[in-house]
PDB file of N, CA and C in Angstrom:
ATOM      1  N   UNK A   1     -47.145  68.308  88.286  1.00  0.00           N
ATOM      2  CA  UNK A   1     -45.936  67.830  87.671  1.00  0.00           C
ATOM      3  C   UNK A   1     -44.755  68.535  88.331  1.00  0.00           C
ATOM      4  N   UNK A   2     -43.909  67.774  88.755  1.00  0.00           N
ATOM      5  CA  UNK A   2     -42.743  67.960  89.220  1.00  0.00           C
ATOM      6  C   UNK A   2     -41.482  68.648  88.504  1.00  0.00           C
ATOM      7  N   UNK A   3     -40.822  69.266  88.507  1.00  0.00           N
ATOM      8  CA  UNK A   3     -39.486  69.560  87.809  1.00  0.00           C
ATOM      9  C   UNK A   3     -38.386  69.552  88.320  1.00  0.00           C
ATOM     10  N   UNK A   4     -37.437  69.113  87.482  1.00  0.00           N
ATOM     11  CA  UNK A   4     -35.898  69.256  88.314  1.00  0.00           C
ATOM     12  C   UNK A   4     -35.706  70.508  89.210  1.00  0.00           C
ATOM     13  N   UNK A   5     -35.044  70.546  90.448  1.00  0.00           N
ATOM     14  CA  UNK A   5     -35.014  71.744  90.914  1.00  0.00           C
ATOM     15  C   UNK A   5     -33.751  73.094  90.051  1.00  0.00           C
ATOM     16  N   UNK A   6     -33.077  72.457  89.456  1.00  0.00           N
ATOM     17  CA  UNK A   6     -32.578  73.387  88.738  1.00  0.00           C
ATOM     18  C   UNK A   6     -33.273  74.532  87.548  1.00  0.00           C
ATOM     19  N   UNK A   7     -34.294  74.116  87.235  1.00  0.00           N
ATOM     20  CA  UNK A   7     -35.644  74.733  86.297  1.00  0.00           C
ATOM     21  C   UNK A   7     -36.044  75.834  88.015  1.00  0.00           C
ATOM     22  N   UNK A   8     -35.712  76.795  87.486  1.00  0.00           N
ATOM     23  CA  UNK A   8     -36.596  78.041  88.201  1.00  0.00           C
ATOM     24  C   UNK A   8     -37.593  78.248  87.715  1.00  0.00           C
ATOM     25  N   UNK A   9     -38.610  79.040  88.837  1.00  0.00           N
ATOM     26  CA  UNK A   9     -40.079  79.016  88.947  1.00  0.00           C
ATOM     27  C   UNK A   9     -40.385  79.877  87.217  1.00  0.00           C
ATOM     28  N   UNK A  10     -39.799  80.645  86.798  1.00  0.00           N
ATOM     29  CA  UNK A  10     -40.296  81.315  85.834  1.00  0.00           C
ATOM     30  C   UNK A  10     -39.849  80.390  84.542  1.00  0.00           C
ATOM     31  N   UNK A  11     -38.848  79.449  84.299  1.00  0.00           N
ATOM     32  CA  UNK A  11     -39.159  78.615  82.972  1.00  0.00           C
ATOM     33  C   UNK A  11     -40.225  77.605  83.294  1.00  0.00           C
ATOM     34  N   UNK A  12     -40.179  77.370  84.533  1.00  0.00           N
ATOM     35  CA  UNK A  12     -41.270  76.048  84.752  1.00  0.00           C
ATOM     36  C   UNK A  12     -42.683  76.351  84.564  1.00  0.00           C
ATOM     37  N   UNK A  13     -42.980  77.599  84.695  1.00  0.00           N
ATOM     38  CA  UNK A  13     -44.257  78.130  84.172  1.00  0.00           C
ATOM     39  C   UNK A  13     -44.280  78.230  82.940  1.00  0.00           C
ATOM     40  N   UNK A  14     -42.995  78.473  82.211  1.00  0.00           N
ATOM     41  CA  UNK A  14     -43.196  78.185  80.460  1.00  0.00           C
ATOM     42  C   UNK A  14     -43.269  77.187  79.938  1.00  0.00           C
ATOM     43  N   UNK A  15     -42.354  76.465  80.572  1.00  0.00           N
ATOM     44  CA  UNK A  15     -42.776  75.210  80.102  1.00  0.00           C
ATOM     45  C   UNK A  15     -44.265  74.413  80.360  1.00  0.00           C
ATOM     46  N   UNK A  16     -44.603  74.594  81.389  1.00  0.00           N
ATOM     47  CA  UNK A  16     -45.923  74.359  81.851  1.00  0.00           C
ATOM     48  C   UNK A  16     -47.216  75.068  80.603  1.00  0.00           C
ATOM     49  N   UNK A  17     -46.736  76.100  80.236  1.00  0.00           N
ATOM     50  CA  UNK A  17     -47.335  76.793  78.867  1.00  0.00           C
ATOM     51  C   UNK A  17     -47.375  76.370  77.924  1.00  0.00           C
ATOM     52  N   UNK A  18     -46.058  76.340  77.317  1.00  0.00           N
ATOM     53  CA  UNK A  18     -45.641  75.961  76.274  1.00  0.00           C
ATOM     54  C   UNK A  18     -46.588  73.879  76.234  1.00  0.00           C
ATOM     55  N   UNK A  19     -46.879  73.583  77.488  1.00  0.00           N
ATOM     56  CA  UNK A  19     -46.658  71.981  77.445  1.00  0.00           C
ATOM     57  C   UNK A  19     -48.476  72.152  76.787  1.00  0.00           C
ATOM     58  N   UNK A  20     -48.966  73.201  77.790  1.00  0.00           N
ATOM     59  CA  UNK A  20     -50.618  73.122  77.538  1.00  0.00           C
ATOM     60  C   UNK A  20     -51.277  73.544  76.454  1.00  0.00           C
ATOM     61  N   UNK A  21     -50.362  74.688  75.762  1.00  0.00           N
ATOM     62  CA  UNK A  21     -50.818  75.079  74.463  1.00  0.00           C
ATOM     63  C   UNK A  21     -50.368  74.233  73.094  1.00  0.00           C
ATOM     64  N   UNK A  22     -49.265  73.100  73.156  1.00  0.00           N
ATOM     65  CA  UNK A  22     -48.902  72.409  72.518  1.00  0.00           C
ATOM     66  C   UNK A  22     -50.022  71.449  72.301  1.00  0.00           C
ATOM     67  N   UNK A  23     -50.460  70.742  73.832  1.00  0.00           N
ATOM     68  CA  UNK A  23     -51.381  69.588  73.565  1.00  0.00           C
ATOM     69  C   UNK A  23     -52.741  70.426  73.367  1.00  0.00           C
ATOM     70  N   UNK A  24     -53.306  71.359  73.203  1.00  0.00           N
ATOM     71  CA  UNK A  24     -54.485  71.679  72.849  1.00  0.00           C
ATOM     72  C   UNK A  24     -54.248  72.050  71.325  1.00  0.00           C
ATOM     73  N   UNK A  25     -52.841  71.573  70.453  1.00  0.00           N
ATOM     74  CA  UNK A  25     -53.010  72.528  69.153  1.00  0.00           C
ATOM     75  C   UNK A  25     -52.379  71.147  68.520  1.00  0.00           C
ATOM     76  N   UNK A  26     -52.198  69.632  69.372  1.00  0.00           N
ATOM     77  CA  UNK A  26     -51.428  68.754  69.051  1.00  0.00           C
ATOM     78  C   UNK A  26     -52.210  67.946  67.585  1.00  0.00           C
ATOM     79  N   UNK A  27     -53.745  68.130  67.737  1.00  0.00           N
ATOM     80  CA  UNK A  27     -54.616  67.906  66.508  1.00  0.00           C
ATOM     81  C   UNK A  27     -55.179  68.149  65.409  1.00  0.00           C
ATOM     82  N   UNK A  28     -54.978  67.981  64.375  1.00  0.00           N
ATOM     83  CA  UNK A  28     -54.699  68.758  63.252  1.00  0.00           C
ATOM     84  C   UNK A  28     -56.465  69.741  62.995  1.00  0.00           C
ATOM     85  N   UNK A  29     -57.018  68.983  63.422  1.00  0.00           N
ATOM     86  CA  UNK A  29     -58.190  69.409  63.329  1.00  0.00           C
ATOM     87  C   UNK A  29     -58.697  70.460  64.532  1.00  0.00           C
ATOM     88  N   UNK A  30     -57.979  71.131  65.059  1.00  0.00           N
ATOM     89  CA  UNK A  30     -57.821  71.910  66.102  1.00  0.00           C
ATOM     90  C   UNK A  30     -57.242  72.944  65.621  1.00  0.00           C
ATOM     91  N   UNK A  31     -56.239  72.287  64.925  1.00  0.00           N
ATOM     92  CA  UNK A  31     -55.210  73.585  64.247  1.00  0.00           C
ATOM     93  C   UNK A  31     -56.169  74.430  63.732  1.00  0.00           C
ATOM     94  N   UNK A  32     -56.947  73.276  62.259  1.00  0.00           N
ATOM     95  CA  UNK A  32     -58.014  73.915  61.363  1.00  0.00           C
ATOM     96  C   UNK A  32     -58.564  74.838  61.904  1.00  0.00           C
ATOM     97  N   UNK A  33     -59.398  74.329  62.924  1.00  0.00           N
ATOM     98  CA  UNK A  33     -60.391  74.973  63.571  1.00  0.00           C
ATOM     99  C   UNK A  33     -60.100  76.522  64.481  1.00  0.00           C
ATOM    100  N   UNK A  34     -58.993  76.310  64.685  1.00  0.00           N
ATOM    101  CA  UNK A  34     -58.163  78.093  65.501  1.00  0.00           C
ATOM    102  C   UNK A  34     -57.899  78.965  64.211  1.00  0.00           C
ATOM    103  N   UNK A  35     -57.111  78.326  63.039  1.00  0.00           N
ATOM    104  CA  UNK A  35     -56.953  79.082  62.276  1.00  0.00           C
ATOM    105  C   UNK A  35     -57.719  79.806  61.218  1.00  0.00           C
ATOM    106  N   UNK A  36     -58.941  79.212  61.378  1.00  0.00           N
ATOM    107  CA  UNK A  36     -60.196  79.410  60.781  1.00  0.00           C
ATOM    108  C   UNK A  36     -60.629  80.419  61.612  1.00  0.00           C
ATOM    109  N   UNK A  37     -60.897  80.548  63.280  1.00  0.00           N
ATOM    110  CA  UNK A  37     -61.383  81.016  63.914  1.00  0.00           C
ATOM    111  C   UNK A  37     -60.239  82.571  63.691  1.00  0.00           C
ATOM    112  N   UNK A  38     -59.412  82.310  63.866  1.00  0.00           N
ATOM    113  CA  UNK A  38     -58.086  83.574  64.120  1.00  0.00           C
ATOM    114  C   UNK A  38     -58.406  84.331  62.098  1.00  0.00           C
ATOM    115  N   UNK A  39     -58.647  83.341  61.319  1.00  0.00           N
ATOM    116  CA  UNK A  39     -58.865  83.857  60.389  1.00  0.00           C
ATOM    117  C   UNK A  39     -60.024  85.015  60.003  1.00  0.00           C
ATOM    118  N   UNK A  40     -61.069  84.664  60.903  1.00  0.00           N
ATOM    119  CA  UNK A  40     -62.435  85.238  60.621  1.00  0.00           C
ATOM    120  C   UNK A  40     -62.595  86.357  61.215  1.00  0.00           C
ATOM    121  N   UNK A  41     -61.812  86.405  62.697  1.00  0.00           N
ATOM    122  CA  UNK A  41     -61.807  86.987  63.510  1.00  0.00           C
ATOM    123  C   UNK A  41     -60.681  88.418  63.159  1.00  0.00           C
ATOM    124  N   UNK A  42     -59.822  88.532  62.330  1.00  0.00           N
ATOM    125  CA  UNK A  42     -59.225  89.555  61.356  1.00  0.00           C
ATOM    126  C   UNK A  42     -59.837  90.351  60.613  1.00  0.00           C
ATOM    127  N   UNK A  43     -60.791  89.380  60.305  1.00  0.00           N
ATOM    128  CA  UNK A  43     -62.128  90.211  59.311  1.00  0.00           C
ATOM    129  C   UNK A  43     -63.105  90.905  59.817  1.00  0.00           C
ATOM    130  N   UNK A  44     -63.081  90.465  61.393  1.00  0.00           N
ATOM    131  CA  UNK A  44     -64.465  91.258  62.094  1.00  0.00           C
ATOM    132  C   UNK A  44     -65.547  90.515  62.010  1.00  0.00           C
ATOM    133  N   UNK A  45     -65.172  89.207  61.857  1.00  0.00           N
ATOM    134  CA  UNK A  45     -66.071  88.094  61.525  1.00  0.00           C
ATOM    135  C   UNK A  45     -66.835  87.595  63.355  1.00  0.00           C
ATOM    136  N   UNK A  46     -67.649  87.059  63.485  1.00  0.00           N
ATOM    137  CA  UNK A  46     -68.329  86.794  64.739  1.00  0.00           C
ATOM    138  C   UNK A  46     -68.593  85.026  64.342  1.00  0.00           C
ATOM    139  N   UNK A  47     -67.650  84.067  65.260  1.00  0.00           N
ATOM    140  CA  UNK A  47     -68.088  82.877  64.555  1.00  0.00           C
ATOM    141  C   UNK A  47     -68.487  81.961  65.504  1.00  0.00           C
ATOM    142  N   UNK A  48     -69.843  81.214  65.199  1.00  0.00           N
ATOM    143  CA  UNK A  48     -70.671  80.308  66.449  1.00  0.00           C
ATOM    144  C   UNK A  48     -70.047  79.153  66.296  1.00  0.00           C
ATOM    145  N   UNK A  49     -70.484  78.346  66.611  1.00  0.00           N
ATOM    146  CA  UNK A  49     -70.503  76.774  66.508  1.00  0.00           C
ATOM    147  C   UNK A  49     -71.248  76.271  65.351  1.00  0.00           C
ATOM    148  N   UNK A  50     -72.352  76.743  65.075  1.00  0.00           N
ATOM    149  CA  UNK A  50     -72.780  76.341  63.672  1.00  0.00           C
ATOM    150  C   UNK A  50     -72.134  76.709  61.849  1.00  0.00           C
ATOM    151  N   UNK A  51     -71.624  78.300  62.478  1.00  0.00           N
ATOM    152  CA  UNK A  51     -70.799  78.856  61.255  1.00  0.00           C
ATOM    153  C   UNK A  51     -69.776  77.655  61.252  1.00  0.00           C
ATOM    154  N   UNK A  52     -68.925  77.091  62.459  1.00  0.00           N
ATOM    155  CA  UNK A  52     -67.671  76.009  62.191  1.00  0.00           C
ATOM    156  C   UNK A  52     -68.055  74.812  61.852  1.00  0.00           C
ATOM    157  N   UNK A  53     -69.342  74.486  61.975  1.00  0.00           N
ATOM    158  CA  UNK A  53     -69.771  72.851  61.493  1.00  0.00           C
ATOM    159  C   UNK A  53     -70.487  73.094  59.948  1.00  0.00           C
ATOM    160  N   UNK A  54     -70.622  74.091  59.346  1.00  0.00           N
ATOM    161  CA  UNK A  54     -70.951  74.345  57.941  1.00  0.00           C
ATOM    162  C   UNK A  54     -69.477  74.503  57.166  1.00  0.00           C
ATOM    163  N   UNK A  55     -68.788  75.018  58.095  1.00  0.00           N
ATOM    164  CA  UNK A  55     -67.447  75.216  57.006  1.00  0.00           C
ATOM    165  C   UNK A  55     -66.405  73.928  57.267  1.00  0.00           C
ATOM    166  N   UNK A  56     -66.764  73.049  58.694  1.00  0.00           N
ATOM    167  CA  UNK A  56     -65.915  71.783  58.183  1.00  0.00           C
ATOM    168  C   UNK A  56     -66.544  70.457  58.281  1.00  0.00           C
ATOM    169  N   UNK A  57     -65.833  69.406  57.822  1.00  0.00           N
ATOM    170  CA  UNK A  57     -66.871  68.193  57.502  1.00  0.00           C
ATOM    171  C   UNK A  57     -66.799  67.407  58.774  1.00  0.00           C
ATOM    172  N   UNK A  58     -67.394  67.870  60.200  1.00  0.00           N
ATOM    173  CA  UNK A  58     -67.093  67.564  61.570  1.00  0.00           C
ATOM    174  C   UNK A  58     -68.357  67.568  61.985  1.00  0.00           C
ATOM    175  N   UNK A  59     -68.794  66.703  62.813  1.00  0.00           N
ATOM    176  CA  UNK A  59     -70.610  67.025  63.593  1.00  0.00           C
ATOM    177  C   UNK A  59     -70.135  68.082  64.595  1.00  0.00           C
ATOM    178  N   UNK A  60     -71.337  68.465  65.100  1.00  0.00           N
ATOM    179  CA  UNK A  60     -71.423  69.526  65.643  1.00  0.00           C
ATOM    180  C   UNK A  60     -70.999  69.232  67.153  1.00  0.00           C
ATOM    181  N   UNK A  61     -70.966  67.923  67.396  1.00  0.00           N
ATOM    182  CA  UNK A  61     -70.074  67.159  68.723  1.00  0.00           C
ATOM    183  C   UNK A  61     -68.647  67.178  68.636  1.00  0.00           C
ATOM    184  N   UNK A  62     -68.306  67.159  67.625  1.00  0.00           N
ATOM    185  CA  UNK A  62     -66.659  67.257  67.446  1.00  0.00           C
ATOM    186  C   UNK A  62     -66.094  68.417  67.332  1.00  0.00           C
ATOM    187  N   UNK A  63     -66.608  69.254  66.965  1.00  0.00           N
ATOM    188  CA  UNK A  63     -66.751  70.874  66.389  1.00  0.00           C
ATOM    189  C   UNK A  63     -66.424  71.558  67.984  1.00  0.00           C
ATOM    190  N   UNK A  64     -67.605  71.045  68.853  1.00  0.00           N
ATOM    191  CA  UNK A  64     -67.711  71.419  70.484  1.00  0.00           C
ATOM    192  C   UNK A  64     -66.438  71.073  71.195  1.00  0.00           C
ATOM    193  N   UNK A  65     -66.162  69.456  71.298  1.00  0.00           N
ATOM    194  CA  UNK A  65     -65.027  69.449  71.914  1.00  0.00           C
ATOM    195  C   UNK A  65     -63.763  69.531  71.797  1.00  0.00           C
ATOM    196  N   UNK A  66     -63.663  70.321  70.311  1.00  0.00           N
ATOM    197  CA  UNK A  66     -62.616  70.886  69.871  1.00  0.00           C
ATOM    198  C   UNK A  66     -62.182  71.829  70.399  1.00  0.00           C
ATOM    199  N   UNK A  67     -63.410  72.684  70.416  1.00  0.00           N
ATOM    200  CA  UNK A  67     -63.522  74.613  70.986  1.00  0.00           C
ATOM    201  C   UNK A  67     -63.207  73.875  72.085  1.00  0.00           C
ATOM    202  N   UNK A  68     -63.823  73.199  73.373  1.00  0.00           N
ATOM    203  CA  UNK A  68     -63.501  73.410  74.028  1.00  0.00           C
ATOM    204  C   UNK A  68     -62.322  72.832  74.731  1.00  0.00           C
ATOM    205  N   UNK A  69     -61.566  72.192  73.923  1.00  0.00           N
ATOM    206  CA  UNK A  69     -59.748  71.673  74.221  1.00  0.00           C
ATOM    207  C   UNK A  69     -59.120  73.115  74.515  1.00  0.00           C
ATOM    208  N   UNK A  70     -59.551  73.788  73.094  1.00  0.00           N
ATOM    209  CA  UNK A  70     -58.700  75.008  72.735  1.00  0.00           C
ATOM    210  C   UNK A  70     -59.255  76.279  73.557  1.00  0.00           C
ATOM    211  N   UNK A  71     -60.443  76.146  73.825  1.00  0.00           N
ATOM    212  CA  UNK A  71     -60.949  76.732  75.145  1.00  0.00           C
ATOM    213  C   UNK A  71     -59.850  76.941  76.180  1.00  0.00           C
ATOM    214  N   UNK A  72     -60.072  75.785  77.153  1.00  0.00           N
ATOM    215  CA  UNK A  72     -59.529  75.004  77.951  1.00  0.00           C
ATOM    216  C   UNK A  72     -57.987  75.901  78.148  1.00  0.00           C
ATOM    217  N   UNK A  73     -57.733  75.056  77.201  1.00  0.00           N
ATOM    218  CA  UNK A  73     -55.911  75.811  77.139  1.00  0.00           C
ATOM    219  C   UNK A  73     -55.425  77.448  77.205  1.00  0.00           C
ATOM    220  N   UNK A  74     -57.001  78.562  76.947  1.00  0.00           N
ATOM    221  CA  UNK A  74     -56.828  79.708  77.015  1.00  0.00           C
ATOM    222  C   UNK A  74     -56.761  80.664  75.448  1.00  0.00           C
ATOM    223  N   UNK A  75     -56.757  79.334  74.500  1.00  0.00           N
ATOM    224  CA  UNK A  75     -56.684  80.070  73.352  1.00  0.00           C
ATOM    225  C   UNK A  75     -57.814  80.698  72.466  1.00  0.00           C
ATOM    226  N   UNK A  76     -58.993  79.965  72.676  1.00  0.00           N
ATOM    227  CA  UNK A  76     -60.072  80.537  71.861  1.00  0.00           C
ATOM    228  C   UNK A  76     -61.084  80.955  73.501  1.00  0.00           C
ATOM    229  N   UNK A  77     -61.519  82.141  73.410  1.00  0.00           N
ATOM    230  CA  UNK A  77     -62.179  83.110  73.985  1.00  0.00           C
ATOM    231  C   UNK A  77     -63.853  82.280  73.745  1.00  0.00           C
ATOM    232  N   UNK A  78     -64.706  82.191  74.977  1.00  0.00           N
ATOM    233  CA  UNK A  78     -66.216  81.801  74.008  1.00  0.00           C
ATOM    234  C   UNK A  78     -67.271  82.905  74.981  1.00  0.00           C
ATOM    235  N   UNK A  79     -67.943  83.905  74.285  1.00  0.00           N
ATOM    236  CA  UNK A  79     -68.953  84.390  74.607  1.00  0.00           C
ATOM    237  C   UNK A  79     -70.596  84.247  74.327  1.00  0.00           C
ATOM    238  N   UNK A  80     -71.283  84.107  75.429  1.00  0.00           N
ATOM    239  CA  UNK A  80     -72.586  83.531  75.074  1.00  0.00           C
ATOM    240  C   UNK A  80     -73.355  84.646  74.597  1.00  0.00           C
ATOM    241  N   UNK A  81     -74.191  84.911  73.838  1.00  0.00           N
ATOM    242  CA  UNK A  81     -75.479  85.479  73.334  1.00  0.00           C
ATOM    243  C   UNK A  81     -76.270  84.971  73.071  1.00  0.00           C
ATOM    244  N   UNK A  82     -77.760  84.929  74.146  1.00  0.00           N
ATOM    245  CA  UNK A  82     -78.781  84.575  73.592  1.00  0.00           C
ATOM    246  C   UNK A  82     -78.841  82.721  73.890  1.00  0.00           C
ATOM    247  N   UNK A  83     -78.867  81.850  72.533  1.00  0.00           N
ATOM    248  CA  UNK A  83     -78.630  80.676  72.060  1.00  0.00           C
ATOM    249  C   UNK A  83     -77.078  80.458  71.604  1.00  0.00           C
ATOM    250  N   UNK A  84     -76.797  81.066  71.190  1.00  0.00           N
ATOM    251  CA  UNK A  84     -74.948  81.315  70.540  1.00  0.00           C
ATOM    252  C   UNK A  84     -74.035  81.867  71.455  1.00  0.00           C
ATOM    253  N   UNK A  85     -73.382  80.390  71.104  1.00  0.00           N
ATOM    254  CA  UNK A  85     -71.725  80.995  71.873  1.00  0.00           C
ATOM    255  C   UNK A  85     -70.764  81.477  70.300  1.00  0.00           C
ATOM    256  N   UNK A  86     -69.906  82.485  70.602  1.00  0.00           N
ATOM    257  CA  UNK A  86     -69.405  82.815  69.529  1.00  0.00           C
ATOM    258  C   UNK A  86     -67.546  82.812  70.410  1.00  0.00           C
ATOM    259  N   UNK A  87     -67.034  82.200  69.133  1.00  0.00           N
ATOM    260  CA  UNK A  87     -65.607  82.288  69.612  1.00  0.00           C
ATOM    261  C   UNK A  87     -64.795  83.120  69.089  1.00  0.00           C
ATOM    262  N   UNK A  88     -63.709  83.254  69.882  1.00  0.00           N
ATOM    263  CA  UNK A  88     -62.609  84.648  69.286  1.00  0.00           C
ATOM    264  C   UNK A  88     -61.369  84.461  70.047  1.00  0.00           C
ATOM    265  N   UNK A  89     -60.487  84.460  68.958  1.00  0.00           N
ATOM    266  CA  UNK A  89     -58.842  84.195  70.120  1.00  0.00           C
ATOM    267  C   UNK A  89     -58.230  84.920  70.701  1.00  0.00           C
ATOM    268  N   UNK A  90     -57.554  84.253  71.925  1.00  0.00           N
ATOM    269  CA  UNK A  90     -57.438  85.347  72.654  1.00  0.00           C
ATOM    270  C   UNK A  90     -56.205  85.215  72.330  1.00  0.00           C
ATOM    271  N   UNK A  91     -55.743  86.792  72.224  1.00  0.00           N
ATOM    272  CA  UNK A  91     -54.369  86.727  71.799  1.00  0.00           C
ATOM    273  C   UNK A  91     -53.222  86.844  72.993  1.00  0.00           C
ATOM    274  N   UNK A  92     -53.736  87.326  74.166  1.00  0.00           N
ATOM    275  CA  UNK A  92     -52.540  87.382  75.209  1.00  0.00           C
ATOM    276  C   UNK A  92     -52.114  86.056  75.324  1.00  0.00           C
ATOM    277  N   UNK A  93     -52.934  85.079  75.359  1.00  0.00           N
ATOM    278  CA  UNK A  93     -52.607  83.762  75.591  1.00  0.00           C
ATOM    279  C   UNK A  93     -51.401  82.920  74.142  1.00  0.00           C
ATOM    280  N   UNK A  94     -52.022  83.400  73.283  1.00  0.00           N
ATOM    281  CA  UNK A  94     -51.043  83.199  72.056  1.00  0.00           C
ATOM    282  C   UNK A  94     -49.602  83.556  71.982  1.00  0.00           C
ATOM    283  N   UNK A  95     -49.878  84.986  72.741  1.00  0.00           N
ATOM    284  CA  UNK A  95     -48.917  85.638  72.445  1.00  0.00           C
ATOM    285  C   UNK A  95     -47.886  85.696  73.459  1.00  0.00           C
ATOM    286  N   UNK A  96     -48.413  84.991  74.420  1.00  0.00           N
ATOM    287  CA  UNK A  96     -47.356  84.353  75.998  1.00  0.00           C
ATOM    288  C   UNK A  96     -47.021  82.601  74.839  1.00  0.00           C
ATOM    289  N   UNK A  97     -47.765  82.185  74.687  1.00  0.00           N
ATOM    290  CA  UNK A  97     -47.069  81.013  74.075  1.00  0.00           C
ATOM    291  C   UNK A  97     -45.450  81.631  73.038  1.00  0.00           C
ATOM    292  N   UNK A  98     -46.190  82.594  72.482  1.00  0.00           N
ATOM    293  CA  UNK A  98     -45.044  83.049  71.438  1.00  0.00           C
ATOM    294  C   UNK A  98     -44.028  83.326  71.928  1.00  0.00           C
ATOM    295  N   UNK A  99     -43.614  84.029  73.167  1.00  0.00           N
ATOM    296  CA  UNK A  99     -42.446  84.492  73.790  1.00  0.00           C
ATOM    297  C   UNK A  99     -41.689  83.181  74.785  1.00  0.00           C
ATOM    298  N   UNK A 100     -42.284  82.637  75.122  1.00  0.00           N
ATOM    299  CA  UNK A 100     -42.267  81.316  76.172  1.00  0.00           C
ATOM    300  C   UNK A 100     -41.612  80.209  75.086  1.00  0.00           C
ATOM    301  N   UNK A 101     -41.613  80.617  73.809  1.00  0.00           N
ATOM    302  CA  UNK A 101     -40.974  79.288  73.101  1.00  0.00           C
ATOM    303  C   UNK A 101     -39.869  80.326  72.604  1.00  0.00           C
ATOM    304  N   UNK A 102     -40.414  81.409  71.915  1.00  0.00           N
ATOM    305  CA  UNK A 102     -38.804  82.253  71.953  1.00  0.00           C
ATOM    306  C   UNK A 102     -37.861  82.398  72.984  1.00  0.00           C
ATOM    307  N   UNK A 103     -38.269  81.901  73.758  1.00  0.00           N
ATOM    308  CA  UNK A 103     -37.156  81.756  75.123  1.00  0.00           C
ATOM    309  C   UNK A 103     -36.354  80.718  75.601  1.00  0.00           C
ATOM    310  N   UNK A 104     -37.012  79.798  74.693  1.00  0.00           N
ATOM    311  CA  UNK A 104     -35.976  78.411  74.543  1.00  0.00           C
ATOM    312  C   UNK A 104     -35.172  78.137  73.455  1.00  0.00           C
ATOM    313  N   UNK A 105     -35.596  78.968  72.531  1.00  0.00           N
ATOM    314  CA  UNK A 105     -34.759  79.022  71.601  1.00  0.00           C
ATOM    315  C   UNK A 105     -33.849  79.738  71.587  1.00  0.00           C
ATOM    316  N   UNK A 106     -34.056  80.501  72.235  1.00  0.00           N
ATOM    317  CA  UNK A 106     -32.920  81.267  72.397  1.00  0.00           C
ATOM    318  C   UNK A 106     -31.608  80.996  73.623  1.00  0.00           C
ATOM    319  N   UNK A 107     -31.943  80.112  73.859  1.00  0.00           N
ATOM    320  CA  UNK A 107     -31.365  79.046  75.379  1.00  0.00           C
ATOM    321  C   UNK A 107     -29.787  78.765  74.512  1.00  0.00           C
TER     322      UNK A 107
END
């Protein structure tokens, strides 16, 4: 994707951020599913793919290509053990979204 040349290299990477973490959080059922994950994960909680298809009313196919939108985009972390992948958010990535939109607001 192209940008006006007046956008310097360092907003165009935010925006480029800001564009990818938007569309991986654009589904409400994505939302659920991070904030559930970011929720558990406060607690010291360890959560698979099966813990997220018991706690929402989603098959375990939808559950997957959820994680992995939000994957994808950098926000949920997935480590394998064994048979189980367990997810956990990553917060640098959150937390570059967080400053990258405080920076337009503040425009």
């Amino acid at each position: 994707m192209r940008l006006r040349k007046e956008v310097d290299e360092m907003q165009e990477k935010d925006i480029l951020l800001i564009a990818k973490i938007s569309d991986a959080l654009a589904h409400p059922a994505r939302i659920k599913i991070f904030r559930y994950i970011m929720e558990q994960n406060k607690k010291r909680q360890r959560i698979c793919n099966k813990d997220l298809v018991n706690h929402f009313d989603y098959s375990q196919a939808t559950i997957s290509q959820h994680v992995k939108k939000l994957s994808d985009a950098g926000l949920v972390q997935v480590k394998r053990e064994d048979r189980y992948s367990y997810y956990f958010i990553h917060l640098g990535t959150l937390n570059d979204y967080l400053v990258a939109t405080k920076k337009f607001e503040n425009m």
